[in-house]
C-alpha atoms as a PDB file:
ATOM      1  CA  UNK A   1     -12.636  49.115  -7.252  1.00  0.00           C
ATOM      2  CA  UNK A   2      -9.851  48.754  -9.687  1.00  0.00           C
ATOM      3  CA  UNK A   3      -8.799  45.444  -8.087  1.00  0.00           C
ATOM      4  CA  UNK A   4     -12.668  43.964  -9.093  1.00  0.00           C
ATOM      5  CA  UNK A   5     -12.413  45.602 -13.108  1.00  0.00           C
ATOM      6  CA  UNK A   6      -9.078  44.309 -13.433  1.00  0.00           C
ATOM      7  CA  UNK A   7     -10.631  40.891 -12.176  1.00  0.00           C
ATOM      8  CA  UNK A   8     -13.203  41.562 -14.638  1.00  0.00           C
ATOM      9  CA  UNK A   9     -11.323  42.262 -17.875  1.00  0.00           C
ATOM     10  CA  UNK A  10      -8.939  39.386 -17.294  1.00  0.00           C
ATOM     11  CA  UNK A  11     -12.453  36.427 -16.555  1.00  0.00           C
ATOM     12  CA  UNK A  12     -13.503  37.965 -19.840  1.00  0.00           C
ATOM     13  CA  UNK A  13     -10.187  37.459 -21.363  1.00  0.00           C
ATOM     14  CA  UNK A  14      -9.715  33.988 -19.652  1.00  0.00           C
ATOM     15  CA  UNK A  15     -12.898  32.842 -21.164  1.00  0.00           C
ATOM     16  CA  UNK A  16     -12.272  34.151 -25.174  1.00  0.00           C
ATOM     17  CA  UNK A  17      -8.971  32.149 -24.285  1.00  0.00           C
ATOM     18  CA  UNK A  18      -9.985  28.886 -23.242  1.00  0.00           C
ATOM     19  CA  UNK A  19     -12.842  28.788 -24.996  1.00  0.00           C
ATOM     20  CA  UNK A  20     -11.947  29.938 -28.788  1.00  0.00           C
ATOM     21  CA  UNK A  21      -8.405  28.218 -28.531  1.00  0.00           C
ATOM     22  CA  UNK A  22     -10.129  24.715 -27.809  1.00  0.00           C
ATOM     23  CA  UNK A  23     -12.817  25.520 -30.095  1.00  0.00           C
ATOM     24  CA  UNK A  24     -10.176  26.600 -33.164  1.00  0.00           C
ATOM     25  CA  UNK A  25      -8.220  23.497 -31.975  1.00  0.00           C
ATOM     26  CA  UNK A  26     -11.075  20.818 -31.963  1.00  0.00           C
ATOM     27  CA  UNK A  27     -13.146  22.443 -34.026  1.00  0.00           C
ATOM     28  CA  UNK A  28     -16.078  21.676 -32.006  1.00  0.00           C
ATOM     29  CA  UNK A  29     -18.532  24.205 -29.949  1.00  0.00           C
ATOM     30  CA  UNK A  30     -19.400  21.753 -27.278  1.00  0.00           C
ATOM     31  CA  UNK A  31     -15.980  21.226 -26.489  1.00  0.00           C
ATOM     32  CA  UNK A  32     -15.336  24.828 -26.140  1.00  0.00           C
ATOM     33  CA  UNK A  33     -18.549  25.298 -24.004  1.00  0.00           C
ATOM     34  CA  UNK A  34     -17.401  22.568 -21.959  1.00  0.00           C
ATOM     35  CA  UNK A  35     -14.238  24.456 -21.452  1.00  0.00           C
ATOM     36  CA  UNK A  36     -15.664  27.248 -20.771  1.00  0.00           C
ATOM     37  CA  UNK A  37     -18.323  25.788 -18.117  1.00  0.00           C
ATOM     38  CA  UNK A  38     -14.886  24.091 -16.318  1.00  0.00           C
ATOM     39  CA  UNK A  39     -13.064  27.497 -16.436  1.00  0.00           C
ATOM     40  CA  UNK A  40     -15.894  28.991 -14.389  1.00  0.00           C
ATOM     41  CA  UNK A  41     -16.393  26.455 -11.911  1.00  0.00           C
ATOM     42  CA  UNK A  42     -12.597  26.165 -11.142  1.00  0.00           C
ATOM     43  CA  UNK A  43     -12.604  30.047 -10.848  1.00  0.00           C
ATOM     44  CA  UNK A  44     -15.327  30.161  -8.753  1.00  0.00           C
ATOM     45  CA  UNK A  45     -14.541  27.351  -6.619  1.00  0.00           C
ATOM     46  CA  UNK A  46     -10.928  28.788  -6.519  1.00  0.00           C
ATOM     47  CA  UNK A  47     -12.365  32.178  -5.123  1.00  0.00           C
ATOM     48  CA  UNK A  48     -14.526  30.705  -2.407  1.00  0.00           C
ATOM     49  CA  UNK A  49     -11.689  28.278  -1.038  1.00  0.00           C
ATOM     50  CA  UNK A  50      -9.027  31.041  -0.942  1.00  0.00           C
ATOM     51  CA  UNK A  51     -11.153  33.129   1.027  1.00  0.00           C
ATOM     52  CA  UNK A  52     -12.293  30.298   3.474  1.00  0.00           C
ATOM     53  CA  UNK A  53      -8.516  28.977   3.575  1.00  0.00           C
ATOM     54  CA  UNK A  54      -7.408  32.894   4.303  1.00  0.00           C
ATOM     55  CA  UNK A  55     -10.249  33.532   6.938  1.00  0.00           C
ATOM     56  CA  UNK A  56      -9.109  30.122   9.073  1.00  0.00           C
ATOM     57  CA  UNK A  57      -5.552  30.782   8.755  1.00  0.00           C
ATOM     58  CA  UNK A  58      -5.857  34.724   9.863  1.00  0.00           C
ATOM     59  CA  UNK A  59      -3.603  35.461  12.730  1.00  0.00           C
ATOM     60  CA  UNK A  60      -5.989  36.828  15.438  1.00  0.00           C
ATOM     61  CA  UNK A  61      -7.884  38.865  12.646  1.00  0.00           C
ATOM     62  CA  UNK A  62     -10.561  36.507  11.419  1.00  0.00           C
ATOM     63  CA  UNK A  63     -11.586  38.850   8.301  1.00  0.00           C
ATOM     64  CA  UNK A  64     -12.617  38.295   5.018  1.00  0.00           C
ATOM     65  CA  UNK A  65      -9.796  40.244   2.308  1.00  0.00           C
ATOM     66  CA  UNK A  66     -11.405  41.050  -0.541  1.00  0.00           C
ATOM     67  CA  UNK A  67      -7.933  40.883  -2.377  1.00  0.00           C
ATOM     68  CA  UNK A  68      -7.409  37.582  -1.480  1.00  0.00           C
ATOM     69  CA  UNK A  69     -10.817  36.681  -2.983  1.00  0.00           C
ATOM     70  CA  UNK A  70     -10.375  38.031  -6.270  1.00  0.00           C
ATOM     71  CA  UNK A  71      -6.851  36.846  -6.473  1.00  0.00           C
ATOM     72  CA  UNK A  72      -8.163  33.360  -5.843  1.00  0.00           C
ATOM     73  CA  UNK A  73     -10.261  33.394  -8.321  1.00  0.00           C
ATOM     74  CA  UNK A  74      -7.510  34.483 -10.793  1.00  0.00           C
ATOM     75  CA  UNK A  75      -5.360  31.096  -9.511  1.00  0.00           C
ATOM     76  CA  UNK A  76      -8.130  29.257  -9.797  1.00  0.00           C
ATOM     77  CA  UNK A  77      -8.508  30.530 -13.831  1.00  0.00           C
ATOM     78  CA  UNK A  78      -4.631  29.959 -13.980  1.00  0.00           C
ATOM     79  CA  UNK A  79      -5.029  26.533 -12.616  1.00  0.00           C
ATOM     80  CA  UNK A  80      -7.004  25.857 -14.854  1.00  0.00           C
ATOM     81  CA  UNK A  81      -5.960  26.545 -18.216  1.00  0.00           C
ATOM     82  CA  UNK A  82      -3.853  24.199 -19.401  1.00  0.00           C
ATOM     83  CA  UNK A  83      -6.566  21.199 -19.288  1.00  0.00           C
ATOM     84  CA  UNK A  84      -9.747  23.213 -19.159  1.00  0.00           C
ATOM     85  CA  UNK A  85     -11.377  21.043 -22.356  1.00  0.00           C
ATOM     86  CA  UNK A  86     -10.442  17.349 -20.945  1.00  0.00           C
ATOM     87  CA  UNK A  87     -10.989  17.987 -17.394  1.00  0.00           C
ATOM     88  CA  UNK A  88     -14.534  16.439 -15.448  1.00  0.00           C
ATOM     89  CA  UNK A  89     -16.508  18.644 -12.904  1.00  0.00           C
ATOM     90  CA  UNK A  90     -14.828  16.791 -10.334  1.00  0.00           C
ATOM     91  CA  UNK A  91     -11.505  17.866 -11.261  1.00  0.00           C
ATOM     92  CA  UNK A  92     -12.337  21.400 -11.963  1.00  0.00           C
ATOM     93  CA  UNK A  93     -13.188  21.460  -8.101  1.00  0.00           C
ATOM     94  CA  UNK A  94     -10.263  19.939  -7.163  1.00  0.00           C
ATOM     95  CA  UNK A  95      -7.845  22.250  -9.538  1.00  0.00           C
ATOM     96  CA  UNK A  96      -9.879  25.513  -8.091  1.00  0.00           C
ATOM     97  CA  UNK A  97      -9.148  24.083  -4.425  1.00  0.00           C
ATOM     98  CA  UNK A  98      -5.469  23.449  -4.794  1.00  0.00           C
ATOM     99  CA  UNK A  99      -5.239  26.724  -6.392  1.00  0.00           C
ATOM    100  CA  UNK A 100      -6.474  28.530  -4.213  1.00  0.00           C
ATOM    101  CA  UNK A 101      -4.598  26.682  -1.159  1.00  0.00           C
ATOM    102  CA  UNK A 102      -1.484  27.273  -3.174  1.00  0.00           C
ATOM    103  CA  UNK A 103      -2.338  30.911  -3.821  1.00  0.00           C
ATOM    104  CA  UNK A 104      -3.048  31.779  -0.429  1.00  0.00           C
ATOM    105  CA  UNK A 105       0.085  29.535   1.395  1.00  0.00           C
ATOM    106  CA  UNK A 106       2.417  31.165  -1.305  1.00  0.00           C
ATOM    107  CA  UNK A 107       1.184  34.683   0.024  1.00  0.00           C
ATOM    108  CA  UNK A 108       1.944  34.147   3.057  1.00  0.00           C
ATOM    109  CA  UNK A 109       5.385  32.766   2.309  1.00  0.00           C
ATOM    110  CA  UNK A 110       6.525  35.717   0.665  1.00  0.00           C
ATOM    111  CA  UNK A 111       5.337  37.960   3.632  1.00  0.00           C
ATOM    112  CA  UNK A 112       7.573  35.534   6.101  1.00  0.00           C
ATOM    113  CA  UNK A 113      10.133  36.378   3.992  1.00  0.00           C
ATOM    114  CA  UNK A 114       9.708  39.854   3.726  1.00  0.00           C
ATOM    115  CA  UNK A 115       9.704  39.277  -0.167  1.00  0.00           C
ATOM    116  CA  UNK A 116       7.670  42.649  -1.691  1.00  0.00           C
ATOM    117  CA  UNK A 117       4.397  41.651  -4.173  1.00  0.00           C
ATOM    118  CA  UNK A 118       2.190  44.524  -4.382  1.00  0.00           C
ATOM    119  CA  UNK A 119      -0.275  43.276  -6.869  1.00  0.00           C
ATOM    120  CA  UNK A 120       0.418  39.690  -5.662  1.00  0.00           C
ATOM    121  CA  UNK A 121       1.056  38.278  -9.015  1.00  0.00           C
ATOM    122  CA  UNK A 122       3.958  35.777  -7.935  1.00  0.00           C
ATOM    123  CA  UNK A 123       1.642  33.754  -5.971  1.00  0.00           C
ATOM    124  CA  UNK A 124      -1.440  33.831  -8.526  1.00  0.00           C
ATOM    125  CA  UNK A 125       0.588  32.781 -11.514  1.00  0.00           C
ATOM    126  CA  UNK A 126       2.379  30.144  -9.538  1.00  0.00           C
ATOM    127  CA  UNK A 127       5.550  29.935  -7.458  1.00  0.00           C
END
């Protein structure tokens, strides 16, 4: 429960932020809604690819983890941040992919390792 309003607070955050900045920067609203439009769809994207990508590489235990699907969708935001304004639909869906294949890789990484993460943030903001 707390996992899905944290989500929450920070999409509404992510979207003031990439958003207004472009739009204070440009000047322009349809620049900012077209940042805004590519911050969802990477997010989204992200968030549906990190839970398929986590449900095929499951160990035995083919079960969808609610953690890792919020936390995907949280790399996929990330991912998407720094180019949210310039970036085409195509490349929103590519950024929320990698994201979320790098999110969910890096998880697993740190568990080989035995390298403790409780809220996973390592992985989401990047390794």
């Amino acid at each position: 429960m707390f996992a899905f309003i944290r989500l929450r607070l920070n999409r509404f955050g992510w979207f003031g932020f990439n958003g207004c900045s472009v739009s204070f920067l440009v000047g322009q609203t349809t620049v900012a809604a077209r940042a805004m439009v590519m911050t969802a769809i990477s997010g989204g994207v992200s968030g549906l690819a990190g839970t398929l990508v986590a449900y095929l590489q499951a160990d035995g235990r083919r079960q969808i983890d609610l953690s890792t699907t919020l936390n995907s969708i949280l790399a996929g935001l990330v991912g998407i941040t720094a180019n949210c304004a310039t970036v085409r639909l195509e490349g929103a869906f590519f950024i929320g992919i990698m994201s979320a294949v790098v999110y969910v890789f890096s998880v697993r990484l740190l568990n080989r390792y035995h390298i403790d993460d409780v809220v996973e943030s390592v992985p989401v903001r990047r390794i």
